[in-house]
C-alpha atoms as a PDB file:
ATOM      1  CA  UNK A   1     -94.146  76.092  90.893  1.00  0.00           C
ATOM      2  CA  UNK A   2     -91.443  74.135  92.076  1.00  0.00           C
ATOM      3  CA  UNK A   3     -91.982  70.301  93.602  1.00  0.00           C
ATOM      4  CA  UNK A   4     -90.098  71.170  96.539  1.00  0.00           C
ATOM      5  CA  UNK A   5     -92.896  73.997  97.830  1.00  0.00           C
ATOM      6  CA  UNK A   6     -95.434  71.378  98.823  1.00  0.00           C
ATOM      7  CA  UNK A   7     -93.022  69.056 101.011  1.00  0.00           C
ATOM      8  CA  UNK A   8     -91.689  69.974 104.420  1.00  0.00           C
ATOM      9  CA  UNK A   9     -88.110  71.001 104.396  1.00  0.00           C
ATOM     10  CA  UNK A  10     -86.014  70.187 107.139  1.00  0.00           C
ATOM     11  CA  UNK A  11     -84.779  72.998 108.545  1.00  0.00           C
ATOM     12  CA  UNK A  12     -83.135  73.925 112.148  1.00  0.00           C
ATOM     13  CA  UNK A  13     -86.361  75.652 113.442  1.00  0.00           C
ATOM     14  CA  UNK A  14     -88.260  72.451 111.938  1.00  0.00           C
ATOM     15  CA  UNK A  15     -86.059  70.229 113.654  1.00  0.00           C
ATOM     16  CA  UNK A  16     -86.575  72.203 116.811  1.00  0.00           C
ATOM     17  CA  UNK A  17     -90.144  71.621 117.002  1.00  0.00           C
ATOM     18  CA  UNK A  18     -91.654  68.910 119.520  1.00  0.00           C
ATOM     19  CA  UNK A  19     -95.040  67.059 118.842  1.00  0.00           C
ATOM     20  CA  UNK A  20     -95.643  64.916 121.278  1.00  0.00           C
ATOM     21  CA  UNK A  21     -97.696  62.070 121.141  1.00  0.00           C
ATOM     22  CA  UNK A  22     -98.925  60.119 124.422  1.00  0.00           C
ATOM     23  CA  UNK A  23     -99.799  56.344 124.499  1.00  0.00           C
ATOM     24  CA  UNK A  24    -103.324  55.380 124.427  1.00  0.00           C
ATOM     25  CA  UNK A  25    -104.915  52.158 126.009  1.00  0.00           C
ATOM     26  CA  UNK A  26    -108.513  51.636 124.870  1.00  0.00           C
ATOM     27  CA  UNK A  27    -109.269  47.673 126.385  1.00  0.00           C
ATOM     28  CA  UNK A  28    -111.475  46.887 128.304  1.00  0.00           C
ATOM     29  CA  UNK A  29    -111.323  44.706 131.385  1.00  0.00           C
ATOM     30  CA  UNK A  30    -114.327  42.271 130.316  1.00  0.00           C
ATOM     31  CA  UNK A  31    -113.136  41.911 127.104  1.00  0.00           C
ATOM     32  CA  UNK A  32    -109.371  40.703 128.180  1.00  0.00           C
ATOM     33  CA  UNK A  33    -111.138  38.699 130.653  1.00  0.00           C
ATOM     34  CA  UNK A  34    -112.450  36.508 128.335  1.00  0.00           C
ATOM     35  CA  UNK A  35    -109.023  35.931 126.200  1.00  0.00           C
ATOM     36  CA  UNK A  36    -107.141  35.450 129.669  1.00  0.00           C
ATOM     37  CA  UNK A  37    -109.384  32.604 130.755  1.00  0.00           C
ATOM     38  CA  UNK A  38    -109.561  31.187 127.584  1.00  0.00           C
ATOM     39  CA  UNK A  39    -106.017  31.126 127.864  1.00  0.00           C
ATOM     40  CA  UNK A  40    -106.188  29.786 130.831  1.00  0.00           C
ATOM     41  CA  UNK A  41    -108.207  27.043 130.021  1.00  0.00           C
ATOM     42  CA  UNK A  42    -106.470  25.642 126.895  1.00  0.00           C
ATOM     43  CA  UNK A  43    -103.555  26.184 128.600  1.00  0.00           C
ATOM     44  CA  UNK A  44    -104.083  23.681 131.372  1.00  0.00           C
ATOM     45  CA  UNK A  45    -106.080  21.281 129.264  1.00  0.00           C
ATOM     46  CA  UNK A  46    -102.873  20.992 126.625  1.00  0.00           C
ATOM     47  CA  UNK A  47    -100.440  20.732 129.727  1.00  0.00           C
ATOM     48  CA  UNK A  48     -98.866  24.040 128.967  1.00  0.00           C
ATOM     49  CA  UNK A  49     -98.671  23.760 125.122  1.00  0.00           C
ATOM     50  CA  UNK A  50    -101.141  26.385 124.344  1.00  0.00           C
ATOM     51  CA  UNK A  51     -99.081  29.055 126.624  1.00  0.00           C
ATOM     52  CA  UNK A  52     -97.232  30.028 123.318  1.00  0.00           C
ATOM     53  CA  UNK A  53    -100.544  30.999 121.338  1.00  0.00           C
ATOM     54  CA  UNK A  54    -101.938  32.416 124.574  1.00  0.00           C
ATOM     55  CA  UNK A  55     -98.836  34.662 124.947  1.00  0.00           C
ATOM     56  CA  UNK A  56     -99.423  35.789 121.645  1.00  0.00           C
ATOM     57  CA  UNK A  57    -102.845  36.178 121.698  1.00  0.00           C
ATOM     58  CA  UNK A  58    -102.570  38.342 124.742  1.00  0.00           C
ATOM     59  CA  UNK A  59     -99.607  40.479 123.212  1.00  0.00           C
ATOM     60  CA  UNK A  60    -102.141  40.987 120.225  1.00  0.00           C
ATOM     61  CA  UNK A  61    -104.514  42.154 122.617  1.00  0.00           C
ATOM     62  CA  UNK A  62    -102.894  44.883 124.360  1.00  0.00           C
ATOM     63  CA  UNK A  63    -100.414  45.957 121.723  1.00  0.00           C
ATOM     64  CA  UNK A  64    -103.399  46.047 119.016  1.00  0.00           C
ATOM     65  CA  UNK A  65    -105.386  47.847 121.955  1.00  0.00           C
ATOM     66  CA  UNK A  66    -102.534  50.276 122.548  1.00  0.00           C
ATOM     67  CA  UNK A  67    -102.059  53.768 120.205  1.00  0.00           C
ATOM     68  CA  UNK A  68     -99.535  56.261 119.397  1.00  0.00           C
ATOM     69  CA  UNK A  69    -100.883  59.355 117.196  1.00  0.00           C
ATOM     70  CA  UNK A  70    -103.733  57.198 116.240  1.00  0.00           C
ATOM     71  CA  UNK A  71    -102.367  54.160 115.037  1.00  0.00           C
ATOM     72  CA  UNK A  72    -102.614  51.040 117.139  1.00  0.00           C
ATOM     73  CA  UNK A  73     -99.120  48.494 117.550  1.00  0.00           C
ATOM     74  CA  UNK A  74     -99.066  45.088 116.236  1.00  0.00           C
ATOM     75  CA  UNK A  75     -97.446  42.040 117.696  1.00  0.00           C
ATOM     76  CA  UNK A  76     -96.619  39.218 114.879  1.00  0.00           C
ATOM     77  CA  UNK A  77     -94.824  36.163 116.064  1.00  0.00           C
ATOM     78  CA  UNK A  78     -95.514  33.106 114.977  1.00  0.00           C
ATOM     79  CA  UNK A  79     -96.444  30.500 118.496  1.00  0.00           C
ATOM     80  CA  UNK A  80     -94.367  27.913 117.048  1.00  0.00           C
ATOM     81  CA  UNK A  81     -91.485  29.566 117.119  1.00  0.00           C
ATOM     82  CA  UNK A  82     -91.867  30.943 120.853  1.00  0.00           C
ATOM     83  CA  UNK A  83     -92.920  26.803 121.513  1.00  0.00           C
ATOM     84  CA  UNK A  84     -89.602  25.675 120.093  1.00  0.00           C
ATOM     85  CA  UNK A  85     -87.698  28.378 122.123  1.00  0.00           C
ATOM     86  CA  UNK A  86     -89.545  26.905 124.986  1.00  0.00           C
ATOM     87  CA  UNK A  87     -88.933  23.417 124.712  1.00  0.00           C
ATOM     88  CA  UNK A  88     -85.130  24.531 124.179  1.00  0.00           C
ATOM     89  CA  UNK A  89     -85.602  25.877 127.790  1.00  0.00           C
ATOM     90  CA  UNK A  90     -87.486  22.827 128.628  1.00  0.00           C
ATOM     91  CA  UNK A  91     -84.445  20.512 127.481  1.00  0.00           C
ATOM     92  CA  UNK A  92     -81.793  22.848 129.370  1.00  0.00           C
ATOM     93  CA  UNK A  93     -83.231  22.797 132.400  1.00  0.00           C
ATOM     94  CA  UNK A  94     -83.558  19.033 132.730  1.00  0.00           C
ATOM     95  CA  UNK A  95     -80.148  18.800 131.490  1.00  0.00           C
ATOM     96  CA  UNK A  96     -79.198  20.979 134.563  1.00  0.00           C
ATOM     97  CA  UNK A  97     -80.898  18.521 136.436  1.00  0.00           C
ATOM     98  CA  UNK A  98     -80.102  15.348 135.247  1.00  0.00           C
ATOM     99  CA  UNK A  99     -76.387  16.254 135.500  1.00  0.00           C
ATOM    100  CA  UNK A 100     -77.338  17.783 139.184  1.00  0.00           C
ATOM    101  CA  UNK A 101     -78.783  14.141 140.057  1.00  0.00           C
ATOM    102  CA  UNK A 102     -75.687  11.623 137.848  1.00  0.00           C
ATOM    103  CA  UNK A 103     -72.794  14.170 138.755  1.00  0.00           C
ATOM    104  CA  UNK A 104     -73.439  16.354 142.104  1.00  0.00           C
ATOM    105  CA  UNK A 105     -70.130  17.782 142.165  1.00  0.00           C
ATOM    106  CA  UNK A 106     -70.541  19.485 138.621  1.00  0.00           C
ATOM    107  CA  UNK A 107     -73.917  20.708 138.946  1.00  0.00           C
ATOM    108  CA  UNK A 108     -72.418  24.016 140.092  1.00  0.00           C
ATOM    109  CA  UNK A 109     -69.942  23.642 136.738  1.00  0.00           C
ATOM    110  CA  UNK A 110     -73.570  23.722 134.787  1.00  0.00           C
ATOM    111  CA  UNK A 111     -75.422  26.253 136.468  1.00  0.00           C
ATOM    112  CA  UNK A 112     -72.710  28.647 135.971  1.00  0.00           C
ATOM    113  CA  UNK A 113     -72.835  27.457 131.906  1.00  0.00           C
ATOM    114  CA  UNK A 114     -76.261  28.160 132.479  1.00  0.00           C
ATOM    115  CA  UNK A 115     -75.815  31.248 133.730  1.00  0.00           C
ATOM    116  CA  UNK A 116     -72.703  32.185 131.053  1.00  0.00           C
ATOM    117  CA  UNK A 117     -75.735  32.011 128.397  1.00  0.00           C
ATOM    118  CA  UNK A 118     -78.399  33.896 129.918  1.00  0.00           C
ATOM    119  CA  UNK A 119     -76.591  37.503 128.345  1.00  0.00           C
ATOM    120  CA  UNK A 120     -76.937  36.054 124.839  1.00  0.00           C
ATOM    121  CA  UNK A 121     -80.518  33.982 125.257  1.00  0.00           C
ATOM    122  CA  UNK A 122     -81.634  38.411 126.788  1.00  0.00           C
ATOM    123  CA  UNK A 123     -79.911  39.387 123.019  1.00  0.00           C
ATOM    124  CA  UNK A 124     -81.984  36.853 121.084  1.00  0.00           C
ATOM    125  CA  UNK A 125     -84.987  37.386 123.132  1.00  0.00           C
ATOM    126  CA  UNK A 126     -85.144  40.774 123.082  1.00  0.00           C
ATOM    127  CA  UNK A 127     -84.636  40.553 119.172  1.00  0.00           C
ATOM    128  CA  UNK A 128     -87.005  38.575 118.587  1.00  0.00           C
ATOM    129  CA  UNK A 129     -89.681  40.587 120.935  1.00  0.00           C
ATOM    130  CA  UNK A 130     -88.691  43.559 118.728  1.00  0.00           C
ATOM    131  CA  UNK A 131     -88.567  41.990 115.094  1.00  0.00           C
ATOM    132  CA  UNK A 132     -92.146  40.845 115.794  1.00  0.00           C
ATOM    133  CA  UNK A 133     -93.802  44.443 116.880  1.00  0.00           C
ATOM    134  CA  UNK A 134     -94.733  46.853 114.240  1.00  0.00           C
ATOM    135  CA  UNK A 135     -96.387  50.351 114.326  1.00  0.00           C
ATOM    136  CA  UNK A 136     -97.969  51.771 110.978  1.00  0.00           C
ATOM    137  CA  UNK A 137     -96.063  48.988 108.915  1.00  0.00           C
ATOM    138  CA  UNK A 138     -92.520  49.501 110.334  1.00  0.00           C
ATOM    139  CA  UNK A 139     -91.194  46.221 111.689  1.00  0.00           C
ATOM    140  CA  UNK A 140     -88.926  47.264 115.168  1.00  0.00           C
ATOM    141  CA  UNK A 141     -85.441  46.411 115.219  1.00  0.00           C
ATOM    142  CA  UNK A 142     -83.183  45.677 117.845  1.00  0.00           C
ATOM    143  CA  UNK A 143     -78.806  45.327 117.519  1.00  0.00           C
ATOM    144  CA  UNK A 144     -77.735  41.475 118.982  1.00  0.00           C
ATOM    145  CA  UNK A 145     -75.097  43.394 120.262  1.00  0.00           C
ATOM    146  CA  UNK A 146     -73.835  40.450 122.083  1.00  0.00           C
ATOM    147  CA  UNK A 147     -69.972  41.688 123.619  1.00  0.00           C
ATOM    148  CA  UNK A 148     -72.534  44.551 125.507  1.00  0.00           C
ATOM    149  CA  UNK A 149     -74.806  42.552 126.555  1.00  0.00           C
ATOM    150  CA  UNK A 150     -72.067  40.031 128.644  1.00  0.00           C
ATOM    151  CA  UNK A 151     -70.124  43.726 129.623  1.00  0.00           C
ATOM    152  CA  UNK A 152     -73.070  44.361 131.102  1.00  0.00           C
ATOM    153  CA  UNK A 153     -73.858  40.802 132.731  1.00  0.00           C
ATOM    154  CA  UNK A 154     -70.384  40.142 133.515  1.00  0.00           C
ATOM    155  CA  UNK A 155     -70.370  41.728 137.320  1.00  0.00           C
ATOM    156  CA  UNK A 156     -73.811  39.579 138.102  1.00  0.00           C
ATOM    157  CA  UNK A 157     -72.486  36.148 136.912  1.00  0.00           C
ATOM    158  CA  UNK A 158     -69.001  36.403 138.395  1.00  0.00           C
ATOM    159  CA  UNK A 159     -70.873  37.310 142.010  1.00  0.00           C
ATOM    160  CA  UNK A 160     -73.273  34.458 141.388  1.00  0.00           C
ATOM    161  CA  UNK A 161     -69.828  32.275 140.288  1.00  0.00           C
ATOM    162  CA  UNK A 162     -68.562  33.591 143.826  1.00  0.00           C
ATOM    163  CA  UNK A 163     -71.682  32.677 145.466  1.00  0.00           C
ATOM    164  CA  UNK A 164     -72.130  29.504 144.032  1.00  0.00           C
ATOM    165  CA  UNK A 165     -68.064  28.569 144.282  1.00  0.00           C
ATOM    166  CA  UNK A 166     -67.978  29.094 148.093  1.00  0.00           C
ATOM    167  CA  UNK A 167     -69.949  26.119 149.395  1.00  0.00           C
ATOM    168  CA  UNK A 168     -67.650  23.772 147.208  1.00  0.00           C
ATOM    169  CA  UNK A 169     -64.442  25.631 148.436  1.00  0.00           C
ATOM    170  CA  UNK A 170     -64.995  24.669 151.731  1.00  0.00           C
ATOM    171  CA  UNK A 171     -66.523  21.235 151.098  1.00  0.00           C
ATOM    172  CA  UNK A 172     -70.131  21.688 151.737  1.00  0.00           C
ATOM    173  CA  UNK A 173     -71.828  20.816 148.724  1.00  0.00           C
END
């Protein structure tokens, strides 16, 4: 008896054959209810500190509450790292501001840097939303395929540029 009788053996008609699998949700309303005004809570109380370990704790929920074929998704980031990421928003923003308040006329300069970075900060984002959700063991992936990403993007952030250009073109900033 050969090894090769027991396994599957991929074939055209094999290959041809569809099994489809829906999505299951099995929460329950009460029981999110709780972690959401937890969440909540600890959020307000630590001045928005504890959003990162709330957003976690609520992707837990519903990706550890969601199924395919039986097997429930994980969601494994670490809340430090989505902190840091946040306080790197944190310090861009008042940047934005602090050069919109010390240097008017450039504050449209900075909002269109701002805006020049939002196709990569999607890339990383998305990357890291996908490196950190796993289904039966198998860590998700997702290509930083940044030169798409600002093909894509390109269109929207030279309108904005437009938009943003034509009150300082005609001097009423």
């Amino acid at each position: 008896m050969e090894a090769t009788e027991n396994r599957e053996i991929a074939t055209p008609r094999a290959a041809s054959l569809k099994t489809e699998h829906p999505l299951e949700f099995s929460g329950q309303t009460g029981e999110f209810f709780g972690i959401w005004i937890v969440n909540i809570l600890l959020s307000i109380l630590t001045l928005g500190i504890y959003s990162a370990w709330a957003k976690v704790r609520t992707k837990q929920y519903f990706y550890g509450n969601t199924q395919l074929d039986g097997s429930a998704f994980e969601y494994t980031a670490d809340p430090v790292r989505i902190l840091k990421g946040r306080v790197l928003a944190v310090i861009a923003l008042v940047a934005y501001s602090l050069v919109g308040e010390v240097w008017p006329n450039l504050s449209g300069i900075a909002f269109l840097v701002l805006m020049a970075l939002l196709p990569a900060v999607i890339v990383m984002s998305q990357s890291f939303r996908m490196r950190n959700t796993r289904w039966r063991g198998i860590r998700f992936a997702f290509e930083r395929d940044y030169l798409n990403a600002y093909r894509l993007f390109t269109p929207a952030i030279l309108y904005v540029a437009v938009i943003v250009a034509i009150p300082f073109a005609v001097g009423l900033d």
